[in-house]
Protein backbone atom coordinates (compact mmCIF):
# COMPACT_ATOMS: atom_id res chain seq x y z
CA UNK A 1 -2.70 25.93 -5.39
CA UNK A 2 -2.36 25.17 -1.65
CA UNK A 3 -4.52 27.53 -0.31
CA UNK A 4 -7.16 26.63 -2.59
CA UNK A 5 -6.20 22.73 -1.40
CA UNK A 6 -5.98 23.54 1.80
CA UNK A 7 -9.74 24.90 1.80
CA UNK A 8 -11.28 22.49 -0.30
CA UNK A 9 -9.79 19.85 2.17
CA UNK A 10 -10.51 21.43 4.70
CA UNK A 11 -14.48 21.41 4.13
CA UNK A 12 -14.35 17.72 3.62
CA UNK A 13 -12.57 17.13 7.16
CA UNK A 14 -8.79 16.83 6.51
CA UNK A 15 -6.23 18.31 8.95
CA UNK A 16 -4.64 21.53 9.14
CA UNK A 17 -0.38 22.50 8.59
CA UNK A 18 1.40 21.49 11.39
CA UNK A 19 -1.99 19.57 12.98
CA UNK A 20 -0.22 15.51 13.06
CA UNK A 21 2.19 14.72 15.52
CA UNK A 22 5.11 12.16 14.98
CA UNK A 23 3.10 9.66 16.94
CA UNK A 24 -0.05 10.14 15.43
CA UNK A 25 1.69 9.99 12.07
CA UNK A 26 3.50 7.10 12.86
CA UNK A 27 0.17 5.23 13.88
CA UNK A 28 -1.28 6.60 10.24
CA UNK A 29 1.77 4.99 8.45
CA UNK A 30 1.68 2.03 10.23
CA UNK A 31 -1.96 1.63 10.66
CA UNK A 32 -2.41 1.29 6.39
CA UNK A 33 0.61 -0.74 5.93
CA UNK A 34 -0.25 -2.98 8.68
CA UNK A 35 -3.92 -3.21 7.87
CA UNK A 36 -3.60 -4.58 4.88
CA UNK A 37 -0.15 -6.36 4.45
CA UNK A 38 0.46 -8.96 7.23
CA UNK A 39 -3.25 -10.37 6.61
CA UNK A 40 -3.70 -9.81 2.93
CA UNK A 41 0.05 -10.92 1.87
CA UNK A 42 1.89 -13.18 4.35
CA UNK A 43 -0.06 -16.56 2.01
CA UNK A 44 0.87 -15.04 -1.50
CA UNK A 45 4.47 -14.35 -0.60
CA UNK A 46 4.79 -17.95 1.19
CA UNK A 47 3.33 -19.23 -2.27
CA UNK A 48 6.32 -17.75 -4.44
CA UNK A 49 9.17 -17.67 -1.65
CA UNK A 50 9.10 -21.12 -0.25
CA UNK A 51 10.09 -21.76 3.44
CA UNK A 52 12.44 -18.84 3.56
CA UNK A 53 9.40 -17.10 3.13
CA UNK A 54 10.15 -14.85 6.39
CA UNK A 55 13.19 -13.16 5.07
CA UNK A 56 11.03 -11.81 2.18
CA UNK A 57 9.66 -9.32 4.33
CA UNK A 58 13.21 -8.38 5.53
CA UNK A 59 14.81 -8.01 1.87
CA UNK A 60 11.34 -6.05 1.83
CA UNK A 61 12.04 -3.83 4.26
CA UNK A 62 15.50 -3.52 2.65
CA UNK A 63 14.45 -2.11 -0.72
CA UNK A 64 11.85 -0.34 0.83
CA UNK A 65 14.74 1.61 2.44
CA UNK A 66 16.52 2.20 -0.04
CA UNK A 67 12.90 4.00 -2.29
CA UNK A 68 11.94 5.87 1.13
CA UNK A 69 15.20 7.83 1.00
CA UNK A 70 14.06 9.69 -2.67
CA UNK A 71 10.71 10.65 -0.57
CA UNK A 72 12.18 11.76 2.07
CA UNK A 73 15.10 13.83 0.44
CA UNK A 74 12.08 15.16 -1.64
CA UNK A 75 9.48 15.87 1.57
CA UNK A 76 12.52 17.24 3.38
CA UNK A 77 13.18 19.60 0.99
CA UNK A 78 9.68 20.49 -0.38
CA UNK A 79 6.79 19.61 2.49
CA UNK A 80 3.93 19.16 0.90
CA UNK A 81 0.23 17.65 1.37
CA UNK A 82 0.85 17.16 -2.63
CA UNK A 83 2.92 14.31 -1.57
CA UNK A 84 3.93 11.97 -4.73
CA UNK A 85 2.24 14.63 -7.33
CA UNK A 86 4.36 17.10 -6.25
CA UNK A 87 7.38 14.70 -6.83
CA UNK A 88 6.57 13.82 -9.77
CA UNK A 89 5.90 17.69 -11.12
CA UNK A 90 9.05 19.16 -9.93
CA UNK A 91 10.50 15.96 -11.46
CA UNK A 92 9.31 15.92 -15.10
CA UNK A 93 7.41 19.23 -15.09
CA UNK A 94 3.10 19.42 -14.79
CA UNK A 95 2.28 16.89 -18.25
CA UNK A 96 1.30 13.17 -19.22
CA UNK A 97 4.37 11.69 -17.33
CA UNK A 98 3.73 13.13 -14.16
CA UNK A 99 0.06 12.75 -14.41
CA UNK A 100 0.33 9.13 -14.90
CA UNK A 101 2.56 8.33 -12.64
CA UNK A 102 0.52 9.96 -9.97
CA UNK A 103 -2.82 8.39 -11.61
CA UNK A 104 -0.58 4.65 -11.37
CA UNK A 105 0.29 5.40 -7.89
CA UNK A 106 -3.58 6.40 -7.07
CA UNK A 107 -4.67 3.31 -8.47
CA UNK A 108 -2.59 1.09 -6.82
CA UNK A 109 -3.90 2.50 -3.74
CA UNK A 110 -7.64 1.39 -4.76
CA UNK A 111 -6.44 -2.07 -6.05
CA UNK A 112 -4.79 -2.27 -2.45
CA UNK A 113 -7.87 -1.19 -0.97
CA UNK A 114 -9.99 -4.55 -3.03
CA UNK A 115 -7.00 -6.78 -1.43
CA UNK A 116 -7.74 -5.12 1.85
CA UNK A 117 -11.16 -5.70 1.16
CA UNK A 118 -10.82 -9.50 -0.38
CA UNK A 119 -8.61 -10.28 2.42
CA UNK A 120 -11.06 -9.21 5.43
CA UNK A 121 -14.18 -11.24 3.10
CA UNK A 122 -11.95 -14.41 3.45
CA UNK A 123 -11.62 -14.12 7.23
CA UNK A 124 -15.00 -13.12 8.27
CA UNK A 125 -16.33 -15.93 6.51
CA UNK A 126 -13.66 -18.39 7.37
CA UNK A 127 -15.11 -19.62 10.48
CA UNK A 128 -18.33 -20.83 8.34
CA UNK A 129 -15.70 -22.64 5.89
CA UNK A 130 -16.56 -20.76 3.17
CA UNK A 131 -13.73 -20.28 0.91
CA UNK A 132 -14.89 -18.90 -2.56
CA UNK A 133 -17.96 -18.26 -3.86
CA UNK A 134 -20.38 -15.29 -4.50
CA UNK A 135 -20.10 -14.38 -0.62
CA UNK A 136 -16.46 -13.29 -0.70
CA UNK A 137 -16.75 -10.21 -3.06
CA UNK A 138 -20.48 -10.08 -1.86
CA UNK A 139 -18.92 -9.29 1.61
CA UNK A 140 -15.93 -7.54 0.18
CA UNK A 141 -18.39 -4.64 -1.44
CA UNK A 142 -20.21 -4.73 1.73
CA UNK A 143 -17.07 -3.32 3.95
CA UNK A 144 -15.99 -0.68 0.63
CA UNK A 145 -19.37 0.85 1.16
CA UNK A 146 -18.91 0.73 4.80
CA UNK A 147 -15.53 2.87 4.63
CA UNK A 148 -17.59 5.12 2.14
CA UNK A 149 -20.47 5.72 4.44
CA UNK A 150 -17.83 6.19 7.69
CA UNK A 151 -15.60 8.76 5.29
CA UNK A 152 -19.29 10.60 4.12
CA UNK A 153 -20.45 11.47 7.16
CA UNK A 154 -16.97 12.71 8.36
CA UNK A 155 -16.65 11.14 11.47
CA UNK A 156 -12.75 10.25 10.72
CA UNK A 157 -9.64 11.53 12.39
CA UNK A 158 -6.03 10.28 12.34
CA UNK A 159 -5.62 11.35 15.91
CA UNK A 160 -6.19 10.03 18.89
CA UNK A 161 -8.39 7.40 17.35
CA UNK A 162 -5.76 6.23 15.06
CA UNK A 163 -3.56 5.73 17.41
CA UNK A 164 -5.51 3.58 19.53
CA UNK A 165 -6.53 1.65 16.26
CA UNK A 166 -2.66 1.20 15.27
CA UNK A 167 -2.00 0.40 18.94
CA UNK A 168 -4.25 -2.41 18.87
CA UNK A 169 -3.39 -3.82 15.87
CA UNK A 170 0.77 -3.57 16.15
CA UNK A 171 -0.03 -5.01 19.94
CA UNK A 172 -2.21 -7.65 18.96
CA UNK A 173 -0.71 -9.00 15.70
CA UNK A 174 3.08 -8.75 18.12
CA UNK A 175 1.12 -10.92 20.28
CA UNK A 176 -0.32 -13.29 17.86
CA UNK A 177 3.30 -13.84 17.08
CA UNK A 178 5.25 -13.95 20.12
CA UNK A 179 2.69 -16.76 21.28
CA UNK A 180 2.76 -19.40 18.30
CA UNK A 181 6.65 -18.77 18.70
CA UNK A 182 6.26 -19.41 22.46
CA UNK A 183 3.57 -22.89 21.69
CA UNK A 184 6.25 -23.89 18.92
CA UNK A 185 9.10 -23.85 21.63
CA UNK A 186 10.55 -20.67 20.46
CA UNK A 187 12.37 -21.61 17.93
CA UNK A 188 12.13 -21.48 14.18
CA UNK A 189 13.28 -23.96 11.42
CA UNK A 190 12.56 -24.05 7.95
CA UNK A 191 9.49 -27.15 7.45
CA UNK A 192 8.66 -28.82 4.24
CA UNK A 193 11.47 -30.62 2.30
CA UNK A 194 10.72 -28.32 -1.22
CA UNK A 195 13.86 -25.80 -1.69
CA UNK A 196 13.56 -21.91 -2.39
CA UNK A 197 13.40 -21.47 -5.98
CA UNK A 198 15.61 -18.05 -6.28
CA UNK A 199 13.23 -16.95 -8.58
CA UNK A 200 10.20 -17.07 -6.75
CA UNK A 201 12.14 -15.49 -3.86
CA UNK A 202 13.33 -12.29 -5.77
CA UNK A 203 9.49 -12.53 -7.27
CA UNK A 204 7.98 -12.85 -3.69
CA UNK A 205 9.87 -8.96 -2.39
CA UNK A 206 7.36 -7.47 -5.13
CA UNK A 207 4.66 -8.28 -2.87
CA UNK A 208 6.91 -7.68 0.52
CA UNK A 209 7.28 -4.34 -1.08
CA UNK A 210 3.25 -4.02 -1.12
CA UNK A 211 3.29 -4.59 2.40
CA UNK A 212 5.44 -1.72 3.27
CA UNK A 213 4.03 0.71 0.82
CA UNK A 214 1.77 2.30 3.22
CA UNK A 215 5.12 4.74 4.00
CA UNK A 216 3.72 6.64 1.42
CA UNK A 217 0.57 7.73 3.04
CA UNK A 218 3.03 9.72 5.47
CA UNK A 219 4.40 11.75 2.09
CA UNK A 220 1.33 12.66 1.16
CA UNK A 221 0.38 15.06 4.36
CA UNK A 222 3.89 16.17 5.00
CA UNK A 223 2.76 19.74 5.13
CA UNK A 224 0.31 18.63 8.20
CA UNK A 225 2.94 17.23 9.93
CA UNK A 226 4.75 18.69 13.02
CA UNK A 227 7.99 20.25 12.02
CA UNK A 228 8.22 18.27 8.92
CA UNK A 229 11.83 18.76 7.47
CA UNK A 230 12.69 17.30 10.88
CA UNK A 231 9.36 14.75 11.41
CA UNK A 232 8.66 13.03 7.97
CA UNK A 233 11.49 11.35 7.09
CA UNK A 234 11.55 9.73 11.21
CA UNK A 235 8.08 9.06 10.92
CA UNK A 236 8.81 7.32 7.52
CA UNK A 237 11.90 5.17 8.92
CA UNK A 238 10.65 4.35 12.34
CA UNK A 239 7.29 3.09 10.25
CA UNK A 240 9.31 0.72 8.26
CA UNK A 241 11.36 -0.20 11.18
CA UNK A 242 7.87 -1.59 13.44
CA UNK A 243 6.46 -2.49 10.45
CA UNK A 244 9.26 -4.95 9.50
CA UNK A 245 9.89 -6.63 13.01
CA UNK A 246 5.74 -7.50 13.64
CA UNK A 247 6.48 -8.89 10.02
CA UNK A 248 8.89 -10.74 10.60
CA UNK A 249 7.78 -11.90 13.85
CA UNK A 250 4.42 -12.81 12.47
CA UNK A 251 5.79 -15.26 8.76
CA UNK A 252 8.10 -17.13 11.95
CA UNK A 253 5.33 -17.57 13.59
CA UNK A 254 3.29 -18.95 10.87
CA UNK A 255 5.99 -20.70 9.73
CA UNK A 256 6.28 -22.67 12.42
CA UNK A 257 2.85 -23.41 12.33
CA UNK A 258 2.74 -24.58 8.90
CA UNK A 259 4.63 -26.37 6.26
CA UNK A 260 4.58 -24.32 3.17
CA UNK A 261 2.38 -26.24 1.37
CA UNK A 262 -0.85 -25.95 3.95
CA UNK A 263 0.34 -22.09 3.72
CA UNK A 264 -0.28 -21.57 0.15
CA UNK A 265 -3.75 -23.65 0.06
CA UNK A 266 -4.59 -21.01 2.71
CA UNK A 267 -2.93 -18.20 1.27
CA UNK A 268 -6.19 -16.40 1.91
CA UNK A 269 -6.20 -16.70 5.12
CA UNK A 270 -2.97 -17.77 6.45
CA UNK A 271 -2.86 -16.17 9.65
CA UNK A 272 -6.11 -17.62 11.18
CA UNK A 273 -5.24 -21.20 9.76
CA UNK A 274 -1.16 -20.95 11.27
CA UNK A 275 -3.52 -19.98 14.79
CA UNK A 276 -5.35 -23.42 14.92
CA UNK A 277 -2.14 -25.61 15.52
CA UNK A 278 -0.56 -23.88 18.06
CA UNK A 279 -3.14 -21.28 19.69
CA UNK A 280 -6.55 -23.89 19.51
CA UNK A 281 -10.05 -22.78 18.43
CA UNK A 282 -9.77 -19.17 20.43
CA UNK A 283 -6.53 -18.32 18.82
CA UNK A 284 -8.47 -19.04 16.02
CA UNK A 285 -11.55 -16.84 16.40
CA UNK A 286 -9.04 -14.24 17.84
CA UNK A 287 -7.00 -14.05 14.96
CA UNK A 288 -10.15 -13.76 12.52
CA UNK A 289 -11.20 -10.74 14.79
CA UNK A 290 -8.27 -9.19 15.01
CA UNK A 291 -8.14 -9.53 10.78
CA UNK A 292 -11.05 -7.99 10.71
CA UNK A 293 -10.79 -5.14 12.71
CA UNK A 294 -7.24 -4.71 11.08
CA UNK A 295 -8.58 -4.77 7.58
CA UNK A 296 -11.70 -2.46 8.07
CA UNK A 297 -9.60 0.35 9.80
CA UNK A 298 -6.21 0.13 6.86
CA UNK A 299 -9.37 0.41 4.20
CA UNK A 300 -11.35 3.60 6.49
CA UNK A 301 -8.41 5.42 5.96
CA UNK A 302 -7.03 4.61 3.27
CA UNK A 303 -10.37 5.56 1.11
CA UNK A 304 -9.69 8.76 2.61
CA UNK A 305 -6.21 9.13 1.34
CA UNK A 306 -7.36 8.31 -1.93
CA UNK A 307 -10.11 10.51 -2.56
CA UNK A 308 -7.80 13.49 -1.57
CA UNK A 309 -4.69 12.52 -4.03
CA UNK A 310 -7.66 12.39 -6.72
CA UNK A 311 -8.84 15.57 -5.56
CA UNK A 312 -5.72 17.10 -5.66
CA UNK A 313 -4.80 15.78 -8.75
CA UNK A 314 -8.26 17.56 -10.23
CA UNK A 315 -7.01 20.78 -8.46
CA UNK A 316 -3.59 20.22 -10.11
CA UNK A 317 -5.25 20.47 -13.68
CA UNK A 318 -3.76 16.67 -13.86
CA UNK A 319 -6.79 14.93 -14.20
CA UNK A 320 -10.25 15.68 -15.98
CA UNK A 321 -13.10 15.62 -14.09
CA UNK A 322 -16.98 15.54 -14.46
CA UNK A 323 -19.42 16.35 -11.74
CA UNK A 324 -21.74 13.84 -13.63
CA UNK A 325 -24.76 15.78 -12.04
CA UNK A 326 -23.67 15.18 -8.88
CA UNK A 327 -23.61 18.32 -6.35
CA UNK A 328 -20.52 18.29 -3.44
CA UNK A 329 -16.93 19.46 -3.27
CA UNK A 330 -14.59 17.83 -6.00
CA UNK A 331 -13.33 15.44 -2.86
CA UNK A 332 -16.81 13.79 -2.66
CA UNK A 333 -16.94 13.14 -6.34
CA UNK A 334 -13.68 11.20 -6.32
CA UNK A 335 -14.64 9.56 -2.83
CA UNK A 336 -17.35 7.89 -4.95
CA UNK A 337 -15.09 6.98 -8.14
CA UNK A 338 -12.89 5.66 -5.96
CA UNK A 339 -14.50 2.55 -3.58
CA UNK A 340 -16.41 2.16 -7.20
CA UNK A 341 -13.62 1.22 -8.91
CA UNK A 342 -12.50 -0.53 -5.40
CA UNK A 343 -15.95 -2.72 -5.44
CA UNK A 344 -15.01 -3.75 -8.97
CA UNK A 345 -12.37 -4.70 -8.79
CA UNK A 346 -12.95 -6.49 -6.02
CA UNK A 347 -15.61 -8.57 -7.43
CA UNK A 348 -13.73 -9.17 -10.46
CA UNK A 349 -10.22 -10.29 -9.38
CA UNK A 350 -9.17 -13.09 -6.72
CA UNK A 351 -6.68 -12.14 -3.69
CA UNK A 352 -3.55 -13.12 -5.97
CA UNK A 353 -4.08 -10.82 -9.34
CA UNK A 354 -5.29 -8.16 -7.46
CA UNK A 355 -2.06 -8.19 -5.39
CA UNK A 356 -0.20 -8.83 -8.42
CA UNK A 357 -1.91 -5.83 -10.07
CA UNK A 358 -0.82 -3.38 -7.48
CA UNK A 359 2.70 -4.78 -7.69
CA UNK A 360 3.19 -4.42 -11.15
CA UNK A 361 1.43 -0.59 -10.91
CA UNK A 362 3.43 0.67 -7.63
CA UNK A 363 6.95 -0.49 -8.71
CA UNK A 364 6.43 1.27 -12.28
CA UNK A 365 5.28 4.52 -10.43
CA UNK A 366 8.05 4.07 -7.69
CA UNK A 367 10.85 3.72 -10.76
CA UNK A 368 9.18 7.15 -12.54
CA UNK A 369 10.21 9.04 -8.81
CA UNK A 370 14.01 7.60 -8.22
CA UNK A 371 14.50 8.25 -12.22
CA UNK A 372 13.01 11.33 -12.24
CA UNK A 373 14.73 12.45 -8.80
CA UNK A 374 17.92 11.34 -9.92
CA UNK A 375 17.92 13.19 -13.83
CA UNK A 376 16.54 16.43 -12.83
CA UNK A 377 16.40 17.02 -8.63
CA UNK A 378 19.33 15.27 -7.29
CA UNK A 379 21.57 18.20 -7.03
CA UNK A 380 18.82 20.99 -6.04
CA UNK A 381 17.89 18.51 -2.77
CA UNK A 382 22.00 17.44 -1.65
CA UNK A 383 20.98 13.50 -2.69
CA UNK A 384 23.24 11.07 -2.94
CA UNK A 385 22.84 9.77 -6.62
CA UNK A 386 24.23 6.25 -5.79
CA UNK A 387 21.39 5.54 -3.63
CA UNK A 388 18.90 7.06 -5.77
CA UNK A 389 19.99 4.46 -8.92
CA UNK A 390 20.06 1.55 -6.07
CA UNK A 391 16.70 2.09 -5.24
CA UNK A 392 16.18 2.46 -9.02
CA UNK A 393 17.79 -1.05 -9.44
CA UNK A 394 16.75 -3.16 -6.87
CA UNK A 395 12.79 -1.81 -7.91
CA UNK A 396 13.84 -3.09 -11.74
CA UNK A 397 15.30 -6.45 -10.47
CA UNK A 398 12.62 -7.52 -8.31
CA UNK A 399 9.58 -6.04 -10.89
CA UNK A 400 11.90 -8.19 -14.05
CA UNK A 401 11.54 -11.72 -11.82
CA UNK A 402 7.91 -11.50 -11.06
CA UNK A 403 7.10 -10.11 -14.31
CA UNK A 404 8.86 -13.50 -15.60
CA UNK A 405 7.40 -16.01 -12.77
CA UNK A 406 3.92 -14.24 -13.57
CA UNK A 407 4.50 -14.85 -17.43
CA UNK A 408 4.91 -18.55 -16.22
CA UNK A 409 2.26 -18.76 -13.80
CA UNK A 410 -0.61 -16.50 -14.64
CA UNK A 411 0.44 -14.71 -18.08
CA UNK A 412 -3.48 -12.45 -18.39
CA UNK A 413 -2.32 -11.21 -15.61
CA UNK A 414 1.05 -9.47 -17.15
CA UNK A 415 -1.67 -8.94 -20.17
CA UNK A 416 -4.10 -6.92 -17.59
CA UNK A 417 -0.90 -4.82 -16.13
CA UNK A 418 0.62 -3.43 -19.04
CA UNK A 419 -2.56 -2.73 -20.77
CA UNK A 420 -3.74 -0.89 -17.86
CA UNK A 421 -0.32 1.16 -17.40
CA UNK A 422 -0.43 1.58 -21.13
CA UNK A 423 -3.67 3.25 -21.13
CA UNK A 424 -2.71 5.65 -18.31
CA UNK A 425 -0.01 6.89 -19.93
CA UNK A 426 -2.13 7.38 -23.50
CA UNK A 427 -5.23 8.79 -21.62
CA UNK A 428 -2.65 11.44 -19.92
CA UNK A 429 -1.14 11.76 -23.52
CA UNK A 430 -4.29 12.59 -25.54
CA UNK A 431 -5.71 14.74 -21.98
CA UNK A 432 -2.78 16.80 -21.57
CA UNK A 433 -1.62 16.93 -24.73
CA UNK A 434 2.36 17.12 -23.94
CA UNK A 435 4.29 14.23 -22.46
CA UNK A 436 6.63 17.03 -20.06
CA UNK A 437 5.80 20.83 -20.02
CA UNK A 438 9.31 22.17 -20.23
CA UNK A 439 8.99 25.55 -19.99
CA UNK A 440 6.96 25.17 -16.73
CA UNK A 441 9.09 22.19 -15.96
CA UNK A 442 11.98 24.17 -15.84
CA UNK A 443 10.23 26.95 -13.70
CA UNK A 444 9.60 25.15 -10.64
């Protein structure tokens, strides 16, 4: 298979082995989570956390940990530009429960690219006031076909241009922080009189996880990376580790700014709204820029990451695929299917479900790798089964509370989630006709 993938990818642009640095693929890791979680999620988790909102994104960080360590043990010992796929073959063998899981974990990557997209409508049109409305997906489609035009014509590279991109971004969001805790006197106290509801805070880390998921962009070019048994698993801990302090920096900062109630009524756009108080009008329009630039770049690439797990996945035998008259390599068939699906799913969903879809799909997919890891790899790769069933447990706690506060709150939305997992798994099922190919399972 990889020198077939390695060909097909590398007509459509993608890198070669060895061809990513540890910088630049720190700036790729951090560049998609950042681009979409600090703008798209700091308002939804301050909705279901409370005032302690901020140490959401820590506990976030925490679990994320703890998940990383299967990837890495897994990368470490198998480097591969097949990423999650490959994990979840060696795992359960090439049928319908690998092919789901990988299908789940694709699609969570296009809902996250509708949030992304969602998130950067509500900015761009905030300074016109313009909260809901036709506009909002309107622009929202706009930017997906954007990122598919940018990807078409190949003018992308996660070199030096992603560094500058992630550079900008980490510097100015650090910035955008450091400052309303500098207005605010520098210090940080919890406002509004409600309590934390333990509920929603355990709830709220779903969505912190969301934020932090990007890490697994990083496992899906391992084999491009530079020295990768050494380089992936830094580049996957030192992206969590920047990724977590501009975080946390950023919720003090709006929390200082705002009681939690103005934060959920702008849960859209919660970082430009926590600007006004402390930074004025040009905090404000700086902010919104910032937003924007953040969100269009996270959605660029991660468009492009997505079209190449489908493509792989086709190469893999894992998925059907139909050409449906169109001429072009496999990669610019899925590049279609994929900001198609983006765009309607962006016009279809608000900012909340769609984050709440991707949480319910990526935390099913992430407990299908630890359980997997832990039943059939753990001795082959020297893991430490205690922290593979941790990461297995804390994923099941926090996924059982916001299953429950979403079953309160917004039950279709529970409805949508395990209908859609539900017919992943059956459409794998009735496509591949075996749930685990033992005899090849046990081969690789």
């Amino acid at each position: 298979m990889s020198t077939h993938e390695h060909n097909t990818h590398g007509a459509d642009g993608a890198l070669k082995p060895g061809s990513i640095s540890l910088t630049g693929a720190v700036a790729m890791g951090t560049g998609v989570m950042i681009g979409a979680g600090i703008f798209a999620l700091t308002g939804q988790i301050a909705g279901l956390a409370g005032p302690w909102f901020p140490l959401s994104f820590v506990v976030g960080a925490v679990v994320t940990g703890f998940s990383a360590y299967t990837y890495i043990a897994m990368s470490n010992a198998w480097p591969s530009s097949g990423g999650i796929a490959m994990i979840l073959t060696k795992a359960y063998g090439p049928g319908a429960v690998a092919a789901a899981a990988s299908l789940l974990m694709a699609l969570s990557m296009v809902i996250n690219e509708s949030l992304v997209a969602r998130t950067f409508a509500s900015y761009a049109l905030r300074p016109f006031n313009i909260e809901s409305g036709p506009l909002v997906p309107l622009v929202a489609v706009a930017l997906i076909v954007f990122a598919y035009a940018v990807n078409r014509s190949g003018n992308r590279s996660v070199g030096l241009w992603s560094i500058i991109m992630s550079a900008l971004k980490i510097g100015g969001i650090a910035i955008f922080g450091i400052a309303a805790l500098w207005a605010a006197g520098g210090t940080w106290q919890v406002q509004g009189s409600e309590p934390a509801a333990p509920l929603g805070f355990v709830a709220s880390v779903a969505l912190s996880i969301l934020a932090f998921k990007g890490f697994t962009t990083i496992t899906n070019s391992g084999a491009e990376i530079v020295d990768p048994h050494r380089n992936v698993g830094r580049t996957i801990m030192i992206s969590i580790a920047i990724c977590a302090v501009v975080y946390l920096l950023v919720a003090l900062a709006v929390g200082v700014s705002l009681p939690p109630e103005q934060i959920r009524a702008a849960q859209d756009y919660a970082l430009a709204e926590a600007a006004k108080p402390v930074l004025g009008q040009g905090g404000f329009y700086l902010t919104v820029a910032l937003a924007m630039v953040a969100t269009a770049s996270g959605l660029i690439a991660s468009v492009f990451a997505v079209s190449r797990m489908l493509a792989m996945l086709t190469d893999m035998k894992m998925i059907p695929h139909s050409h449906f008259g169109m001429t072009g390599s496999i990669q610019s068939h899925t590049l279609i299917y994929t900001v198609v699906i983006a765009g309607l799913l962006a016009v279809l969903f608000d900012l909340s479900r769609i984050a709440s879809l991707g949480a319910f799909f990526y935390l099913v997919m992430d407990m299908a790798v630890h359980w997997g890891v832990w039943r059939r790899l753990r001795g082959q790769i020297n893991a430490r089964g205690w922290v593979l069933l941790t990461a297995l447990t804390l994923d099941a706690v926090v996924l059982t509370a916001f299953t429950i506060l979403k079953l309160r709150s917004d039950p279709m939305i529970v409805v949508y989630a395990v209908a859609g997992i539900g017919l992943v798994f059956a459409y794998e099922r009735i496509f591949l006709k075996q749930w685990i190919i033992e005899k090849e399972a046990n081969q690789l």
